[in-house]
Protein backbone atom coordinates (compact mmCIF):
# COMPACT_ATOMS: atom_id res chain seq x y z
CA UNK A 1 123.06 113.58 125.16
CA UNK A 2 123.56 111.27 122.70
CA UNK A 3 119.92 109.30 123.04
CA UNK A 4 117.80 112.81 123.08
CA UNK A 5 119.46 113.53 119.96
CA UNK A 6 118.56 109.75 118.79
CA UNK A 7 115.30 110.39 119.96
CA UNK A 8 114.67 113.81 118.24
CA UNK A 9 116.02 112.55 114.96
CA UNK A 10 113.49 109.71 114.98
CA UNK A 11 110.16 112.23 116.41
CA UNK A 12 111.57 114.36 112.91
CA UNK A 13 111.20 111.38 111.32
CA UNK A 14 107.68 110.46 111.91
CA UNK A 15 106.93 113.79 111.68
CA UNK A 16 108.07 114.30 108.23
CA UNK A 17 105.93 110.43 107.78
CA UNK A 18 102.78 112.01 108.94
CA UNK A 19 102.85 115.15 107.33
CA UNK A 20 103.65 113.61 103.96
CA UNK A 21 100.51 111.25 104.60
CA UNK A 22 98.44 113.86 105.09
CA UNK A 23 99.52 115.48 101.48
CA UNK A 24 99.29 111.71 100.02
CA UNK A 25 95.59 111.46 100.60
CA UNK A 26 94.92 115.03 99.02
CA UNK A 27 97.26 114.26 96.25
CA UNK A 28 95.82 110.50 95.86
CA UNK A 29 92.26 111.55 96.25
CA UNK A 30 92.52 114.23 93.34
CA UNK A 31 94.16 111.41 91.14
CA UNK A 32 91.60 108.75 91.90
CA UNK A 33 89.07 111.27 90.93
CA UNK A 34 91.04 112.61 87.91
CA UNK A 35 91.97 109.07 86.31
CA UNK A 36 89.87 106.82 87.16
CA UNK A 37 85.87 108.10 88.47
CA UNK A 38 86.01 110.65 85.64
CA UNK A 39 87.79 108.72 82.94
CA UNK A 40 85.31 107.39 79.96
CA UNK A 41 86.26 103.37 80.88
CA UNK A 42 87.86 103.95 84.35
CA UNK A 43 91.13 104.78 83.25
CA UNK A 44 92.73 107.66 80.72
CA UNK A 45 94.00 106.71 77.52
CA UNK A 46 97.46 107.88 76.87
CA UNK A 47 95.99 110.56 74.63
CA UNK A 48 93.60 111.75 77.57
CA UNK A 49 96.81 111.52 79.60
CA UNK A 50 98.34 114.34 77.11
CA UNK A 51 95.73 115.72 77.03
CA UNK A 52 95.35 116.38 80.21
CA UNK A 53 98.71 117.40 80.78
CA UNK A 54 98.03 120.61 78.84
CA UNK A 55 96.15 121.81 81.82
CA UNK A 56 97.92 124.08 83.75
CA UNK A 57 99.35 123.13 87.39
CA UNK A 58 98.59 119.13 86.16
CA UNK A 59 102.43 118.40 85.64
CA UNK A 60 103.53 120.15 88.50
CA UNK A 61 100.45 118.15 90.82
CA UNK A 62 101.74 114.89 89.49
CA UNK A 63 105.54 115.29 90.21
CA UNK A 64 104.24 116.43 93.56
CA UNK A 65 102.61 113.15 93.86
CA UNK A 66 104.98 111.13 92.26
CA UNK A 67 107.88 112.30 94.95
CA UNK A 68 105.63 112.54 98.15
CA UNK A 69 104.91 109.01 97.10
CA UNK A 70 108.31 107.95 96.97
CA UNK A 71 109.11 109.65 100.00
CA UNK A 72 106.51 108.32 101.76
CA UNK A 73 106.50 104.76 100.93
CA UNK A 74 111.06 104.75 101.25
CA UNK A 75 110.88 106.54 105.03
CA UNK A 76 107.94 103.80 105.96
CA UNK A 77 110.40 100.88 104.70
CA UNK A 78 113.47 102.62 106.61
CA UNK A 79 111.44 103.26 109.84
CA UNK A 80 110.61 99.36 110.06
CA UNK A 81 114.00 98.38 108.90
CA UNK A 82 116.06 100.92 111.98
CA UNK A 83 112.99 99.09 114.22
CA UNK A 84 114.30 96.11 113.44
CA UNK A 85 118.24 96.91 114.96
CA UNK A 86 120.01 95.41 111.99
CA UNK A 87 123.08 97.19 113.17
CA UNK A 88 124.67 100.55 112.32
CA UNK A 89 126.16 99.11 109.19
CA UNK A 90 123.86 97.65 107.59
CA UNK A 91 121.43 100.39 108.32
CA UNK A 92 123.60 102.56 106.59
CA UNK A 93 123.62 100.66 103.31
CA UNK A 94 119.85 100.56 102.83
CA UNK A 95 119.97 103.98 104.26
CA UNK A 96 122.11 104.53 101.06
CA UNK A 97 119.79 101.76 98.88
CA UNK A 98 116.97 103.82 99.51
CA UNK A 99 117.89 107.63 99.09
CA UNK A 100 119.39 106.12 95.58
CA UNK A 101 116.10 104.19 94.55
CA UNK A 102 114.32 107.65 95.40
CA UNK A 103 115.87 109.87 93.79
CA UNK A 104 116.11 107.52 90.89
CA UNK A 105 112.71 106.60 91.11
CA UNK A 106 111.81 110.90 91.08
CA UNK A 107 114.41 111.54 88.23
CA UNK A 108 112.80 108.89 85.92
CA UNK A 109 109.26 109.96 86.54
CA UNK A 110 109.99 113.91 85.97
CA UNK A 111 111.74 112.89 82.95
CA UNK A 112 108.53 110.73 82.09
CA UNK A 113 106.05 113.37 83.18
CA UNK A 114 108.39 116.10 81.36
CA UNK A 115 108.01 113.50 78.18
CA UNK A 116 104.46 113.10 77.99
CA UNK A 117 103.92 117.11 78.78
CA UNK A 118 106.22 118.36 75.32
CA UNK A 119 103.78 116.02 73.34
């Protein structure tokens, strides 16, 4: 019982991984378009940036980005790391590592993107 639950747990997993791919090339594609192919030099200025922040949806899109990002990139680093059987322990403390570099990693860029969108 206990290895189908194992099993399930890590099919979630990948799940979740795949599914927040998908949503990262959307979310990456519109940004590559946004700030860099239709950008003056290749890249906004930070007043474009603010600028472009007054557009409705924009802030919303980004912190979307920024945290499916985060996700994606933190549950890629965990799946090798439990692939690599570094023991229940130890697994636990990145476990811990990474939910805490997310979520401080999404809490400093909505304060960020929440910065740049009251200017």
């Amino acid at each position: 019982m206990e290895e189908r639950s194992l099993s399930s747990n890590f099919t979630l997993r990948w799940l979740i991984q795949a599914a927040l791919g998908a949503i990262l090339v959307i979310l990456l594609g519109v940004h590559l378009i946004v700030n860099h192919w239709a950008a003056p030099q290749g890249l906004l200025t930070y007043a474009d940036v603010v600028h472009y922040y007054d557009i409705p949806g924009i802030a919303w899109m980004e912190t979307a980005f920024l945290a499916v990002v985060t996700a994606h990139c933190l549950l890629g680093l965990h799946s090798i790391l439990v692939d690599l059987n570094l023991g229940a322990l130890i697994t636990s403390i990145v476990t811990w590592i990474f939910v805490l570099t997310g979520t401080g990693t999404i809490l400093y860029g909505l304060w960020l993107i929440r910065m740049i969108a009251l200017q």
